[in-house]
PDB file of N, CA and C in Angstrom:
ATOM      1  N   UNK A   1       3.928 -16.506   6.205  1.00  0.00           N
ATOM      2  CA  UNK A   1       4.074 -15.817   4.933  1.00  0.00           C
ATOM      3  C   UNK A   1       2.858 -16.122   4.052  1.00  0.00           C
ATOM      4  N   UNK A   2       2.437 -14.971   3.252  1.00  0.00           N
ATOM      5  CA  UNK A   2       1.299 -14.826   2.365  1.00  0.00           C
ATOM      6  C   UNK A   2       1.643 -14.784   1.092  1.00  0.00           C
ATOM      7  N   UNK A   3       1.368 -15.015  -0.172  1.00  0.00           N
ATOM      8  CA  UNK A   3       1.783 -14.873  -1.820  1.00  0.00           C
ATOM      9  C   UNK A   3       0.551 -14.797  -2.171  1.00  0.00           C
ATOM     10  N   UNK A   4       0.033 -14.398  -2.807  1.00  0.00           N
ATOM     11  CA  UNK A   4      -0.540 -14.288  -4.540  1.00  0.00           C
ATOM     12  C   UNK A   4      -0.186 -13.571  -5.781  1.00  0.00           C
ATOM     13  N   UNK A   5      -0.561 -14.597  -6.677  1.00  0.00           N
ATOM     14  CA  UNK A   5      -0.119 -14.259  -8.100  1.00  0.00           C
ATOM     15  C   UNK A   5      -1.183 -13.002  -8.708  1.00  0.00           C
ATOM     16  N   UNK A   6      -0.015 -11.724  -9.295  1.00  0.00           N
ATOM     17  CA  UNK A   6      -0.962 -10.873  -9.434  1.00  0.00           C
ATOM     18  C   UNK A   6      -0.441 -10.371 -11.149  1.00  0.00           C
ATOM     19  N   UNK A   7      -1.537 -10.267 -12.323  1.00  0.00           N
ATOM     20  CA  UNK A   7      -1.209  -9.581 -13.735  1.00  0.00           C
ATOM     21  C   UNK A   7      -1.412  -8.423 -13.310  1.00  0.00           C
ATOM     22  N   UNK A   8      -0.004  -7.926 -13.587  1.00  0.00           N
ATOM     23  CA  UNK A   8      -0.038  -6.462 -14.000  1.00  0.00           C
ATOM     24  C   UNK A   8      -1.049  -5.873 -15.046  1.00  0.00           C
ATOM     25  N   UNK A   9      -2.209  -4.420 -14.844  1.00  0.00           N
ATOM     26  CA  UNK A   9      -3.068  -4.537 -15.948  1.00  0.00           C
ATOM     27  C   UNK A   9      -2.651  -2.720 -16.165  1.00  0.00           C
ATOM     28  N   UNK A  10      -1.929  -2.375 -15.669  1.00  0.00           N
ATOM     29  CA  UNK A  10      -1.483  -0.545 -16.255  1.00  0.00           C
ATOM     30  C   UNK A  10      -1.594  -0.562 -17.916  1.00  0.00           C
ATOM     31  N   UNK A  11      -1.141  -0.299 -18.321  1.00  0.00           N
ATOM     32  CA  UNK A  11      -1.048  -0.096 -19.881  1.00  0.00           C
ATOM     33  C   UNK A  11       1.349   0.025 -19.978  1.00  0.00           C
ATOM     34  N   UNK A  12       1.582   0.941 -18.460  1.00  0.00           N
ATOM     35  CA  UNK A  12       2.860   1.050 -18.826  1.00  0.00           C
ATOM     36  C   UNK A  12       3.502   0.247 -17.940  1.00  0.00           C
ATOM     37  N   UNK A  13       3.078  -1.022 -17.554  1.00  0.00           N
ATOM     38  CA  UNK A  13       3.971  -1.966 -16.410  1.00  0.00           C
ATOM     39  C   UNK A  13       4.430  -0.661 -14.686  1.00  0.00           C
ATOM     40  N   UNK A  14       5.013  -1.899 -14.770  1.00  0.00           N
ATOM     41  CA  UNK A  14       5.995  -0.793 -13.766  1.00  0.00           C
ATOM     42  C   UNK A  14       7.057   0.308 -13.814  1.00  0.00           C
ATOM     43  N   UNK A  15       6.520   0.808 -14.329  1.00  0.00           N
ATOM     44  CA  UNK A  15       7.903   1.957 -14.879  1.00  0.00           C
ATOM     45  C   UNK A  15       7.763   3.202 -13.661  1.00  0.00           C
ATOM     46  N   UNK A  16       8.225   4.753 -13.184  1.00  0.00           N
ATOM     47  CA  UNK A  16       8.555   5.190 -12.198  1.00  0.00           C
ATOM     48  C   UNK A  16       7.423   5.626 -11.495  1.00  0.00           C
ATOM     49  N   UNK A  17       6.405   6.189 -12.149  1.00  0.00           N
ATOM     50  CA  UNK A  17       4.962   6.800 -11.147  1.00  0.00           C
ATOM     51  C   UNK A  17       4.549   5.608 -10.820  1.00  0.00           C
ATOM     52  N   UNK A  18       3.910   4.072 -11.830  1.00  0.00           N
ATOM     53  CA  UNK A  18       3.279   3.213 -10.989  1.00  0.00           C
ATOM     54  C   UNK A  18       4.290   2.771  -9.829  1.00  0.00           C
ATOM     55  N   UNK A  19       5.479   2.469 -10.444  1.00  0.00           N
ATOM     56  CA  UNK A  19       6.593   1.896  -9.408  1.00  0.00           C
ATOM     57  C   UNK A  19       6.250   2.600  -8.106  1.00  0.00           C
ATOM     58  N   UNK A  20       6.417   3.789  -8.111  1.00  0.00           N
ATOM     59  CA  UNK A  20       6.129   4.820  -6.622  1.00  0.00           C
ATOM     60  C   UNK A  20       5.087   4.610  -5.746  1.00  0.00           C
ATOM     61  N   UNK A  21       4.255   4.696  -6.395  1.00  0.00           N
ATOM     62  CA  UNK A  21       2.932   4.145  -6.230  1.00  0.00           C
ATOM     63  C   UNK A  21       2.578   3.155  -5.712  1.00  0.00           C
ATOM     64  N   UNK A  22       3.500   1.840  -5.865  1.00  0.00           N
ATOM     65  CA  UNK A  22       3.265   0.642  -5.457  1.00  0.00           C
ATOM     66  C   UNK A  22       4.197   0.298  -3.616  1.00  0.00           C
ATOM     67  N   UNK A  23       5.436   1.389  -4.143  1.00  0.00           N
ATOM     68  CA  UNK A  23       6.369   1.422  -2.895  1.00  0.00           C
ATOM     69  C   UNK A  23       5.895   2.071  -2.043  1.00  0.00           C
ATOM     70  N   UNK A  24       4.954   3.259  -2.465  1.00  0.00           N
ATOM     71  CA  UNK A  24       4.503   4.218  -0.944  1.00  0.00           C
ATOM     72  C   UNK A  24       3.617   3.438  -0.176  1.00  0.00           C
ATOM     73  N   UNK A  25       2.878   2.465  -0.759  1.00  0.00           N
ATOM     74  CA  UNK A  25       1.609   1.706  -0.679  1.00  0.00           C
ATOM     75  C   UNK A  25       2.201   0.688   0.051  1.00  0.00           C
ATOM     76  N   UNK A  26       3.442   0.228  -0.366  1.00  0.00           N
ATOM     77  CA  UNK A  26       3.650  -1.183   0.462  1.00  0.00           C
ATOM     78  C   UNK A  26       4.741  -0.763   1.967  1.00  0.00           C
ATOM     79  N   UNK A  27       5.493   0.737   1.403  1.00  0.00           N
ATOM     80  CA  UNK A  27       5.695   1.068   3.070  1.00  0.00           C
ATOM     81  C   UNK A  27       5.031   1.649   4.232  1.00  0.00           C
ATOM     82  N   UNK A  28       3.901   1.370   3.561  1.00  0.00           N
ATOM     83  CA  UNK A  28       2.898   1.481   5.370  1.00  0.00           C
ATOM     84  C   UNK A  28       2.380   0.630   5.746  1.00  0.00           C
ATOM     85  N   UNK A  29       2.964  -1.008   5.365  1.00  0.00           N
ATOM     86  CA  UNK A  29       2.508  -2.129   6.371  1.00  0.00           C
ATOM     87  C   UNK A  29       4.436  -2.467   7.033  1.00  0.00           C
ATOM     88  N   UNK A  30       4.217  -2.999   8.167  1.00  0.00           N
ATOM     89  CA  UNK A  30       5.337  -3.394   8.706  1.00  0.00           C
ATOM     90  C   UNK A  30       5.854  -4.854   7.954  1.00  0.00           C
ATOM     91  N   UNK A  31       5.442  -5.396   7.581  1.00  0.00           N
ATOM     92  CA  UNK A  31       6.346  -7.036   7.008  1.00  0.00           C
ATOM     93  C   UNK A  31       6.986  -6.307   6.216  1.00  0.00           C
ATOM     94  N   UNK A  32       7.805  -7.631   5.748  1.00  0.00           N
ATOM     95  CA  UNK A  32       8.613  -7.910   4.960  1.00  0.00           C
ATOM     96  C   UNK A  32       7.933  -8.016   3.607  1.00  0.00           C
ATOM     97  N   UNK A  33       7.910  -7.251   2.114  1.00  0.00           N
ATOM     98  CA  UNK A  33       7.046  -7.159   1.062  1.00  0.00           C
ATOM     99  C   UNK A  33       7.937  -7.183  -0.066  1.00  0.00           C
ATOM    100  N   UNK A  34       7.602  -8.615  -0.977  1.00  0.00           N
ATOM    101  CA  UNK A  34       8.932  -8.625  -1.869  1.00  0.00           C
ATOM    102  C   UNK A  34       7.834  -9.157  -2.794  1.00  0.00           C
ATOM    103  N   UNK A  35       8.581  -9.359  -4.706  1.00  0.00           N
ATOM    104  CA  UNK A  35       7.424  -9.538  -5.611  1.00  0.00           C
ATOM    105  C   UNK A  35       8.699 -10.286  -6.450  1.00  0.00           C
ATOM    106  N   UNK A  36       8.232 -11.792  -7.164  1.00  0.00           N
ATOM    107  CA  UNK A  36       9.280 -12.401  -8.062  1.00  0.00           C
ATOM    108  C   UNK A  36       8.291 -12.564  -9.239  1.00  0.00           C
ATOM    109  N   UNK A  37       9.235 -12.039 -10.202  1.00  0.00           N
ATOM    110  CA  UNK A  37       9.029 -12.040 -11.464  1.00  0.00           C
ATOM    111  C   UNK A  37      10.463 -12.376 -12.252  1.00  0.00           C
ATOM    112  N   UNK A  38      10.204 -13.425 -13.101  1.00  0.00           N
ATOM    113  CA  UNK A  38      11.388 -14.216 -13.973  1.00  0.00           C
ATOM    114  C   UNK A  38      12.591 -14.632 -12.814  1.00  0.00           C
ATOM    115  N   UNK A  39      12.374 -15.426 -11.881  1.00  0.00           N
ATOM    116  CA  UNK A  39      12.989 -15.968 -11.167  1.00  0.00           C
ATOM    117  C   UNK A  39      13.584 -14.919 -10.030  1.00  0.00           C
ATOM    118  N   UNK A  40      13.777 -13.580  -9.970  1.00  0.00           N
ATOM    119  CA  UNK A  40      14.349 -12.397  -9.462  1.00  0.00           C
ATOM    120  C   UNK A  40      13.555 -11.933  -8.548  1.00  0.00           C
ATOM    121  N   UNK A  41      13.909 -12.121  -7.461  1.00  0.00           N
ATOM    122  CA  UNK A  41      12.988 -11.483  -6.186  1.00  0.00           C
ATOM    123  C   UNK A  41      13.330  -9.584  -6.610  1.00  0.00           C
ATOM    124  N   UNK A  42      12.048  -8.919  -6.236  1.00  0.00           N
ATOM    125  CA  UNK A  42      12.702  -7.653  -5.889  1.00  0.00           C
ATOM    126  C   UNK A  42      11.595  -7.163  -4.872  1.00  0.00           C
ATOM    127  N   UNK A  43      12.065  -6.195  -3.875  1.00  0.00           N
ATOM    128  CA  UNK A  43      11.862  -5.466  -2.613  1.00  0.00           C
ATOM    129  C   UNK A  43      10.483  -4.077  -3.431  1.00  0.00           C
ATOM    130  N   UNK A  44       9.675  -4.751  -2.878  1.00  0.00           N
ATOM    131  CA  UNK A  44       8.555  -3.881  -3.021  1.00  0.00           C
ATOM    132  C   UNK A  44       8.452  -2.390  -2.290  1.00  0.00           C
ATOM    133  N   UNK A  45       9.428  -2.521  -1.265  1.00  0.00           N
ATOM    134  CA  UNK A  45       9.333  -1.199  -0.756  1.00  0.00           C
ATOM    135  C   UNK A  45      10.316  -0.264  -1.026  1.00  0.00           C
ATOM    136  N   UNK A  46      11.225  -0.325  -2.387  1.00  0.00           N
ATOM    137  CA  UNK A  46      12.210  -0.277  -3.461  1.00  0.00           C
ATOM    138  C   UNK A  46      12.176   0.147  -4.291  1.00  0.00           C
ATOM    139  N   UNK A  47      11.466   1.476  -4.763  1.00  0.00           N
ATOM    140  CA  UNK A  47      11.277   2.025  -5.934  1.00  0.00           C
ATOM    141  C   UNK A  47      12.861   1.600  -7.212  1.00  0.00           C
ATOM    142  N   UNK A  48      13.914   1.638  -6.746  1.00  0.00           N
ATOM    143  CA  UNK A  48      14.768   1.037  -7.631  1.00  0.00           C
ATOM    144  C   UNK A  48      14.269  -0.822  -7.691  1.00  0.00           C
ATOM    145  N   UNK A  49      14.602  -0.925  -7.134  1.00  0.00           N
ATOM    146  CA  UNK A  49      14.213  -2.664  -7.071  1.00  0.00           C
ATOM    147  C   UNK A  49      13.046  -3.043  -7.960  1.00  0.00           C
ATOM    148  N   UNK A  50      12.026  -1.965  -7.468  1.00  0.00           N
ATOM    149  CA  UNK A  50      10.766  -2.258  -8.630  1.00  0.00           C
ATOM    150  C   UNK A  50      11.218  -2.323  -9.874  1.00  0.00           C
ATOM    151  N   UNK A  51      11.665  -1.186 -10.255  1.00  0.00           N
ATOM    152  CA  UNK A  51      12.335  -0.700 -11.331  1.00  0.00           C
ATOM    153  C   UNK A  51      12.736  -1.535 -12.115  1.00  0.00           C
ATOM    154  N   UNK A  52      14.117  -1.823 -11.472  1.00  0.00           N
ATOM    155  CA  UNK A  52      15.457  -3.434 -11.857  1.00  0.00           C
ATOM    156  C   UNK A  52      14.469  -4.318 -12.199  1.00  0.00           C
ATOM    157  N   UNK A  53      13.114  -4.510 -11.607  1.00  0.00           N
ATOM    158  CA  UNK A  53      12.753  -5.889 -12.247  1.00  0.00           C
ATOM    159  C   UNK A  53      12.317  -5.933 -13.643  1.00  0.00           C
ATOM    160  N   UNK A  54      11.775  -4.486 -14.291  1.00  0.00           N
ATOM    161  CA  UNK A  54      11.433  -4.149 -15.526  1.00  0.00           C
ATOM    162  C   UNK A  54      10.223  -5.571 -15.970  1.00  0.00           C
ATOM    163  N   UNK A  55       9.056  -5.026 -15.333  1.00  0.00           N
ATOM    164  CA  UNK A  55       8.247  -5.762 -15.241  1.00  0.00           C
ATOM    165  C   UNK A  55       6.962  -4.916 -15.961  1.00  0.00           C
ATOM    166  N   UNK A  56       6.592  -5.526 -17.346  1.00  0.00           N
ATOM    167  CA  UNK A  56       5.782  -4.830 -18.326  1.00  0.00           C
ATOM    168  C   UNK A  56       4.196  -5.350 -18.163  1.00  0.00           C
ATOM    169  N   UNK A  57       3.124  -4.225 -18.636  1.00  0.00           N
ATOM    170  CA  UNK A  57       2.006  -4.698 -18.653  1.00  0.00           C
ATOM    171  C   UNK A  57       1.946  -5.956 -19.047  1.00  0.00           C
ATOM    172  N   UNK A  58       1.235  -6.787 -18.401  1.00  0.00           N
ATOM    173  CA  UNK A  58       0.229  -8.148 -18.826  1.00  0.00           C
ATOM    174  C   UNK A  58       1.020  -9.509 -18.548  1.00  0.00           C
ATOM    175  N   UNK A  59       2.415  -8.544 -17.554  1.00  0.00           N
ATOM    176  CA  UNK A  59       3.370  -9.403 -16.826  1.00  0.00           C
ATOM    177  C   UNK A  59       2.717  -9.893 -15.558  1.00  0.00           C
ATOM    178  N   UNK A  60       3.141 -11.334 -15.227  1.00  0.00           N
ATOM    179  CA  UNK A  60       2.389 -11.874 -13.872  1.00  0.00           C
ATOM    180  C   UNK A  60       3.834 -11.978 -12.920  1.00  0.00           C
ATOM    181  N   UNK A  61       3.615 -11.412 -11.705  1.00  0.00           N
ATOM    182  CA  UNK A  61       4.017 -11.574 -10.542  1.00  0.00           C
ATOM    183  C   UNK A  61       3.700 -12.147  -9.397  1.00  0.00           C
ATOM    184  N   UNK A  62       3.993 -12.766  -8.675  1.00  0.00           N
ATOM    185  CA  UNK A  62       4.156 -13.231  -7.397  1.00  0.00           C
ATOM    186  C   UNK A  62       4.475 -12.406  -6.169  1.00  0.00           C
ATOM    187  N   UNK A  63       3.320 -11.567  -5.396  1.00  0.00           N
ATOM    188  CA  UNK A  63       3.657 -10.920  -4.180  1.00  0.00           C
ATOM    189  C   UNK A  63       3.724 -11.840  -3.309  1.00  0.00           C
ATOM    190  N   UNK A  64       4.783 -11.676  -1.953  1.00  0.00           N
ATOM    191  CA  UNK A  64       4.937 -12.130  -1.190  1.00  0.00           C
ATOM    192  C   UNK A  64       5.118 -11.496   0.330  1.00  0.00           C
ATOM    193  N   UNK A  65       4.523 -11.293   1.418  1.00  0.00           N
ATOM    194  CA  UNK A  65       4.395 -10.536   2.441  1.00  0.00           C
ATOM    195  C   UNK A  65       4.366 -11.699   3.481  1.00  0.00           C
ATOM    196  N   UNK A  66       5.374 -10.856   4.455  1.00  0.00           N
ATOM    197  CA  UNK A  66       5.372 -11.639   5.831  1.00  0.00           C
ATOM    198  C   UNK A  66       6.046 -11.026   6.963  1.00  0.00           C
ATOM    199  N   UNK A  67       5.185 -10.942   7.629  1.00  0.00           N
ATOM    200  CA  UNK A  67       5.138 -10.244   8.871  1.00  0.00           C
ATOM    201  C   UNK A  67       3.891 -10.050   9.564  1.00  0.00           C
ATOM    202  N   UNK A  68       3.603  -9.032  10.495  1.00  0.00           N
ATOM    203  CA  UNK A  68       2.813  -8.929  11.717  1.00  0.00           C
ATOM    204  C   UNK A  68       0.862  -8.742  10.732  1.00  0.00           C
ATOM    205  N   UNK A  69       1.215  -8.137   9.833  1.00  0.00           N
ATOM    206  CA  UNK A  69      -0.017  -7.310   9.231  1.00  0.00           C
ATOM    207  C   UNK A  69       0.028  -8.072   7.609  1.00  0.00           C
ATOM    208  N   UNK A  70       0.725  -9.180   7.161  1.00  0.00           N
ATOM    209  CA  UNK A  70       1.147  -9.594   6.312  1.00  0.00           C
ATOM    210  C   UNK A  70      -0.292  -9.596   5.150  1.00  0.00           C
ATOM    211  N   UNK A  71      -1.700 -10.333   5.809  1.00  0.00           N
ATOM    212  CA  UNK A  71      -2.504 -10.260   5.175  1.00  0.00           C
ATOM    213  C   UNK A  71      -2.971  -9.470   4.722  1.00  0.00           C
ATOM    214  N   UNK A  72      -3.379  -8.513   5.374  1.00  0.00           N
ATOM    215  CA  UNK A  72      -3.971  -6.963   5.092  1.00  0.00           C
ATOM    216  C   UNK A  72      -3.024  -6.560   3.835  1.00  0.00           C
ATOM    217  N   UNK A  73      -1.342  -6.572   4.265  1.00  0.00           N
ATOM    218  CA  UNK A  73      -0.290  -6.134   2.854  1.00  0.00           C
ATOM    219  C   UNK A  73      -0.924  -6.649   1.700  1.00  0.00           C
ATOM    220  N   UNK A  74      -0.923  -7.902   1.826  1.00  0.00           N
ATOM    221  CA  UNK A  74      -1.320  -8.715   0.413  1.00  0.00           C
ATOM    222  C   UNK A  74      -2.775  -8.232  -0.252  1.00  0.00           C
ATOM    223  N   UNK A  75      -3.577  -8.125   0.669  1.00  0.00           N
ATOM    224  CA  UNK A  75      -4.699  -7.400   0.418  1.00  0.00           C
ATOM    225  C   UNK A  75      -4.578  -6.812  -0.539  1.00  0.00           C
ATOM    226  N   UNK A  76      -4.388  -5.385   0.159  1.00  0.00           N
ATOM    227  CA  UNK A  76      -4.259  -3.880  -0.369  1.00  0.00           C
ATOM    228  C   UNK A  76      -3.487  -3.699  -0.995  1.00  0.00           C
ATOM    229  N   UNK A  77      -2.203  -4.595  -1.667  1.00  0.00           N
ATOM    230  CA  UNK A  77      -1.332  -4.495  -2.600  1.00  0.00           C
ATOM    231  C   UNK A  77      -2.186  -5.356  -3.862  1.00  0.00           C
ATOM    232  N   UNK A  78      -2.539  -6.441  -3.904  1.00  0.00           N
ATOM    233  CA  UNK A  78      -3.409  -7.089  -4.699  1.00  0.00           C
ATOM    234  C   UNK A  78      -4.431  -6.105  -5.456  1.00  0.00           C
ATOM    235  N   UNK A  79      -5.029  -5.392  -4.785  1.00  0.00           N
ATOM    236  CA  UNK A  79      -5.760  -4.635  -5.144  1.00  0.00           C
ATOM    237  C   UNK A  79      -5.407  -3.494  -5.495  1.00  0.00           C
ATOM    238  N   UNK A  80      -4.899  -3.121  -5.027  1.00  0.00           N
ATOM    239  CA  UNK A  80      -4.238  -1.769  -5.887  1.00  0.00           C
ATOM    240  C   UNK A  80      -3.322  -2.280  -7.083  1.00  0.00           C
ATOM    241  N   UNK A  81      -2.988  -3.362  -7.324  1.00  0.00           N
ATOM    242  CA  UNK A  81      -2.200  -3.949  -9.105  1.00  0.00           C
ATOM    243  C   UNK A  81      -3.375  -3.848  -9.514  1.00  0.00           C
ATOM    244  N   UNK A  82      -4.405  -4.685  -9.242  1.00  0.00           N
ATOM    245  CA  UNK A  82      -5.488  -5.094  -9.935  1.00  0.00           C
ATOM    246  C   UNK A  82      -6.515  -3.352 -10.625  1.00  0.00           C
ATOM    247  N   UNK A  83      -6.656  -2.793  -9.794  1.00  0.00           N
ATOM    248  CA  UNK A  83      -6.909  -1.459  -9.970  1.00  0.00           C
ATOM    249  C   UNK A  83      -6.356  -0.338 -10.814  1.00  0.00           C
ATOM    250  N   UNK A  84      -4.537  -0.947 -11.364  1.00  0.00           N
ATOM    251  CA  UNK A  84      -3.868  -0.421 -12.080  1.00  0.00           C
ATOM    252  C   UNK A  84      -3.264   0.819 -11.843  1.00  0.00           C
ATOM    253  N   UNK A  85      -2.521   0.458 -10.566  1.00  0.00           N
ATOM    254  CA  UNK A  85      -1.580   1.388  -9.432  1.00  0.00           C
ATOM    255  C   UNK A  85      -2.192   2.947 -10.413  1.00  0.00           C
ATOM    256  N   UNK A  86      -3.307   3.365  -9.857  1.00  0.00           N
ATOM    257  CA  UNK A  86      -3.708   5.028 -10.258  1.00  0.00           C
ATOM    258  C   UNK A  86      -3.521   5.387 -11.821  1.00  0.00           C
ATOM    259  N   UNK A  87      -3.266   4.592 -12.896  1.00  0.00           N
ATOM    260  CA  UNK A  87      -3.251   4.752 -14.123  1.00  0.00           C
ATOM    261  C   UNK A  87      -4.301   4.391 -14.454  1.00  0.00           C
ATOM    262  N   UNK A  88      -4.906   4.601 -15.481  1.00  0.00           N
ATOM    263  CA  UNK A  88      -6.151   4.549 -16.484  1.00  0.00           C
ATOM    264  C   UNK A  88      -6.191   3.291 -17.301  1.00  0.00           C
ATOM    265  N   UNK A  89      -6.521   2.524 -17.632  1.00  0.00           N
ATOM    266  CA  UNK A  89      -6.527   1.296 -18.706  1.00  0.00           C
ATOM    267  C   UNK A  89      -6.606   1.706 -19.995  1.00  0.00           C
ATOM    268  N   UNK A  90      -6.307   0.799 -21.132  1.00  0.00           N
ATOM    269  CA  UNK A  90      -6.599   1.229 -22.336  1.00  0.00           C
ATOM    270  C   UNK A  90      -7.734   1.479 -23.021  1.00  0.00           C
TER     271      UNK A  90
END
């Protein structure tokens, strides 16, 4: 298993387009892809789950991936938060 800590930098957190965005992205690696924020694991490949965690700009999370391709997940999920899942910055 892989983790890094990642700040959310969107302007609107995770709310439903980034949320989508983050789930289409994390269901095309095979592991297991989950993210804890305020003690609450939630399922990255979960557009509700994202959701439920109600996780706002300039909020820090914890991705966690594990499985066959686990690194690459963490990768390309890291980077695409950091990039600001296809939204614009302020």
């Amino acid at each position: 298993m892989v983790s890094q800590k990642v700040v959310i930098k969107n302007p609107t957190g995770l709310h439903l387009r980034p949320a989508g965005t983050l789930c289409k992205e994390a269901m095309q690696f095979e592991s297991h892809i989950t993210f804890v924020f305020n003690e609450a694991t939630a399922n990255a490949k979960s557009v509700l789950s994202v959701l439920g965690a109600c996780v706002k700009s300039g909020d820090e999370i914890e991705l966690c991936c594990e499985g066959p391709d686990e690194k690459e997940a963490l990768e390309k999920l890291v980077k695409l938060i950091e990039d600001g899942l296809g939204e614009k910055g302020n």
